[in-house]
Protein backbone atom coordinates (compact mmCIF):
# COMPACT_ATOMS: atom_id res chain seq x y z
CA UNK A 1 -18.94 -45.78 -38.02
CA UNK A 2 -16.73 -42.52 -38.70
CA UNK A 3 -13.67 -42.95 -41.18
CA UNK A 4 -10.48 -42.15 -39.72
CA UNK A 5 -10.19 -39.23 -42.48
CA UNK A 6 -13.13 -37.82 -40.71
CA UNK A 7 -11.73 -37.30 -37.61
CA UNK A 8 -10.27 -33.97 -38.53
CA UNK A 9 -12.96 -32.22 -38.24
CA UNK A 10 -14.41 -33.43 -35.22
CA UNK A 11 -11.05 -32.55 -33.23
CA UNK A 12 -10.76 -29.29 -35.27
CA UNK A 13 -14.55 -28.15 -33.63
CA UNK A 14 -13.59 -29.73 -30.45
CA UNK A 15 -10.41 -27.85 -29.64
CA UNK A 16 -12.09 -24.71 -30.90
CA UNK A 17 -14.81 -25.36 -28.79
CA UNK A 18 -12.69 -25.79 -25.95
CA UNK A 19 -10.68 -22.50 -26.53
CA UNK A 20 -13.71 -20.45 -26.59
CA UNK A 21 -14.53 -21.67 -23.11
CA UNK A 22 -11.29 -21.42 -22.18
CA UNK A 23 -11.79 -17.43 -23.20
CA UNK A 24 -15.13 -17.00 -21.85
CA UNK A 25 -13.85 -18.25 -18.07
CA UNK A 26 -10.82 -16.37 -17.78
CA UNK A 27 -12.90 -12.90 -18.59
CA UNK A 28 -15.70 -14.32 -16.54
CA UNK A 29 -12.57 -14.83 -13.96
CA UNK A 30 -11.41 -10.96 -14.38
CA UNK A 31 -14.66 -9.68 -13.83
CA UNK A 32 -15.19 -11.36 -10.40
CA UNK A 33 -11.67 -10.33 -9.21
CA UNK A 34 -11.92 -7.09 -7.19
CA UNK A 35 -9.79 -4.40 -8.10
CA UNK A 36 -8.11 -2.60 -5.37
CA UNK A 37 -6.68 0.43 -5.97
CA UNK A 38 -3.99 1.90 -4.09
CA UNK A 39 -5.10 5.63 -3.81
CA UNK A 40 -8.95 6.34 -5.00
CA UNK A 41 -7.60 9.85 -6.10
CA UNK A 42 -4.94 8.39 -8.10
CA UNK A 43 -5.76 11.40 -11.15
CA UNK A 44 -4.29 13.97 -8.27
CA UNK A 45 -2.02 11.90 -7.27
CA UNK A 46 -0.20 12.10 -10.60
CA UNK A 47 -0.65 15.71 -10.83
CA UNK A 48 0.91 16.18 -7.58
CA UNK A 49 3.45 13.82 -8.36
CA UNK A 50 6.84 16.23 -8.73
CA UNK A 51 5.76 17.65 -5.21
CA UNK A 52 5.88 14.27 -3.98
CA UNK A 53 9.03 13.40 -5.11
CA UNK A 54 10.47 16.82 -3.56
CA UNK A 55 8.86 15.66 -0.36
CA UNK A 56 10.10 12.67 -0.35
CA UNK A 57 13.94 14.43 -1.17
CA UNK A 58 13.38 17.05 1.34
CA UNK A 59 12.86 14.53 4.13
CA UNK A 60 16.03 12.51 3.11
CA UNK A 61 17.59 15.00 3.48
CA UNK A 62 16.60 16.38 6.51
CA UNK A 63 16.45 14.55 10.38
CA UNK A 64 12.95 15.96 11.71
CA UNK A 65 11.71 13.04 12.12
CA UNK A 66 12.28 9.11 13.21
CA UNK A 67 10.53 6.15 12.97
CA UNK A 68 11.17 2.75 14.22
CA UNK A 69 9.54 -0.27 14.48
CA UNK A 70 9.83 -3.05 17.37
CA UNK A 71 8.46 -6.62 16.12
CA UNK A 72 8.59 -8.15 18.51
CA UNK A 73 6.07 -6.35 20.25
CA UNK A 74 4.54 -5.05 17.12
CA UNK A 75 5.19 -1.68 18.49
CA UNK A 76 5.81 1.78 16.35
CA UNK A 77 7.52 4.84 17.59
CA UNK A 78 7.44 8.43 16.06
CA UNK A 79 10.45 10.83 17.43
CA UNK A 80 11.43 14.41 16.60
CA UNK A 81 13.66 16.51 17.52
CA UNK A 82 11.89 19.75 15.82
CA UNK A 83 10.23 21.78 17.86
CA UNK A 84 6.43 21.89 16.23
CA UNK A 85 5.54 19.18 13.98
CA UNK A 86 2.34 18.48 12.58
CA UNK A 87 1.11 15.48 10.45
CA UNK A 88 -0.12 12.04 9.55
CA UNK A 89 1.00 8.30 9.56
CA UNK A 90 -0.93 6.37 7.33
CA UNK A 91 -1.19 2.52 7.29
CA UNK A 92 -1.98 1.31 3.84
CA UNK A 93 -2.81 -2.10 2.85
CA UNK A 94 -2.10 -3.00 -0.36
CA UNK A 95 -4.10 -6.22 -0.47
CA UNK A 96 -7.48 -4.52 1.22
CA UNK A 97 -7.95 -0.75 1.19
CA UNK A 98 -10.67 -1.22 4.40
CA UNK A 99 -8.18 -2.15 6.40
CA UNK A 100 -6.31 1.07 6.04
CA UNK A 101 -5.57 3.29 9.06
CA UNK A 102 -4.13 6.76 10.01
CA UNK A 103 -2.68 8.34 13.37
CA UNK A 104 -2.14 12.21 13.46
CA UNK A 105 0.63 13.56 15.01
CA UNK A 106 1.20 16.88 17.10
CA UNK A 107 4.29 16.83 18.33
CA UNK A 108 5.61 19.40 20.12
CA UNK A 109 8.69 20.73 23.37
CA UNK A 110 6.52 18.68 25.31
CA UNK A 111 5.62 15.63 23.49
CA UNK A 112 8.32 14.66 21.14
CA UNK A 113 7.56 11.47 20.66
CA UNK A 114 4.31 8.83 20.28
CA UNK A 115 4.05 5.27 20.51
CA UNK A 116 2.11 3.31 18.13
CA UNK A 117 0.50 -0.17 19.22
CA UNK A 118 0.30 -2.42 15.77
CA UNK A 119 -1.26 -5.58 17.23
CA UNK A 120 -4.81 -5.03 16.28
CA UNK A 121 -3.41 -4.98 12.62
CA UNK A 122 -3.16 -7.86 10.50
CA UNK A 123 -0.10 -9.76 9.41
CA UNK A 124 0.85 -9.01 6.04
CA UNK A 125 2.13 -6.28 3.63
CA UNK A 126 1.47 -2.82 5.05
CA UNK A 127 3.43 0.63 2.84
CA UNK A 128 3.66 3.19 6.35
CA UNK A 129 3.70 7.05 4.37
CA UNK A 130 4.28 9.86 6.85
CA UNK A 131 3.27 13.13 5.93
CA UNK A 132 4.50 15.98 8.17
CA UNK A 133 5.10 19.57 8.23
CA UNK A 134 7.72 21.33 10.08
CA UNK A 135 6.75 24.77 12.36
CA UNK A 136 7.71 27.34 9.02
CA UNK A 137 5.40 25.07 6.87
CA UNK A 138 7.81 23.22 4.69
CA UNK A 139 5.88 19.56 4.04
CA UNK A 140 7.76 16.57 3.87
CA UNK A 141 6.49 12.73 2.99
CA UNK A 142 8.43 9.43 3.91
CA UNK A 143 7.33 5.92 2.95
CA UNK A 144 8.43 2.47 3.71
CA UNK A 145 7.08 -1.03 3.56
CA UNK A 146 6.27 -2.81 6.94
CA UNK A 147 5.88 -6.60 6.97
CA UNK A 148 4.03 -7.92 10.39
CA UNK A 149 4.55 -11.72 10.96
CA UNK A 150 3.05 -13.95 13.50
CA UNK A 151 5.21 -14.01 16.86
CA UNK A 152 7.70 -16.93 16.39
């Protein structure tokens, strides 16, 4: 039989010994967990990131173009009122990057508008960046966060 003055030790090794697992499961954990980044190219990115933020400026500034969204029947719409605009909408997902999509747009006198049908996308967190360039070549980049629910 163990003395009580012995039992020291024993709970000394065993809470040790239960830390170390502890240790080894939680980086066993973060290994398993997949890491999802939001832009592959994020080294560019940050380069490029002053350009951004005048993008970003420039089309605050300016009223080239308009989006809206309809939820209730998950339903985007693109306007302009510039003459020539070229670009891309791009759907990101921050919780799966294969689920990501991207529309270009050519809008022009005759077209000045396009309508985007969301319902093949899934419910969730979705960031919506616009990229477009006006007709003398001035680029400009809008973003916004887009939550999609299940019809209520």
């Amino acid at each position: 039989m163990i003395n009580k003055e012995h039992y020291w030790p024993i709970s000394i090794a065993l809470f040790l010994t239960c830390f170390v697992a502890f240790l080894i499961s939680v980086v066993l954990f973060m290994f398993s967990v997949p890491v999802n980044l939001v832009d592959r190219n994020y080294y560019q990115s940050a380069v490029n990131y002053q350009e951004r933020l005048d993008q970003q400026e420039r089309a605050a500034a300016s009223n080239h173009l308009h989006w809206s969204f309809d939820i209730a029947t998950c339903k985007g719409t693109l306007e302009s009122n510039e003459e020539i605009l070229t670009g891309r909408i791009t759907f990101r997902r921050p919780s799966n990057e294969f689920q990501e999509f991207s529309y270009p747009i050519e809008l022009n006198k005759e077209q000045q508008s396009i309508l985007l049908d969301l319902n093949h996308a899934q419910k969730g967190l979705w960031l919506v960046e616009i990229e477009w360039s006006s007709k003398d070549g001035t680029k400009y980049f809008h973003t916004e966060r887009l939550v999609l629910r299940d019809a209520a």
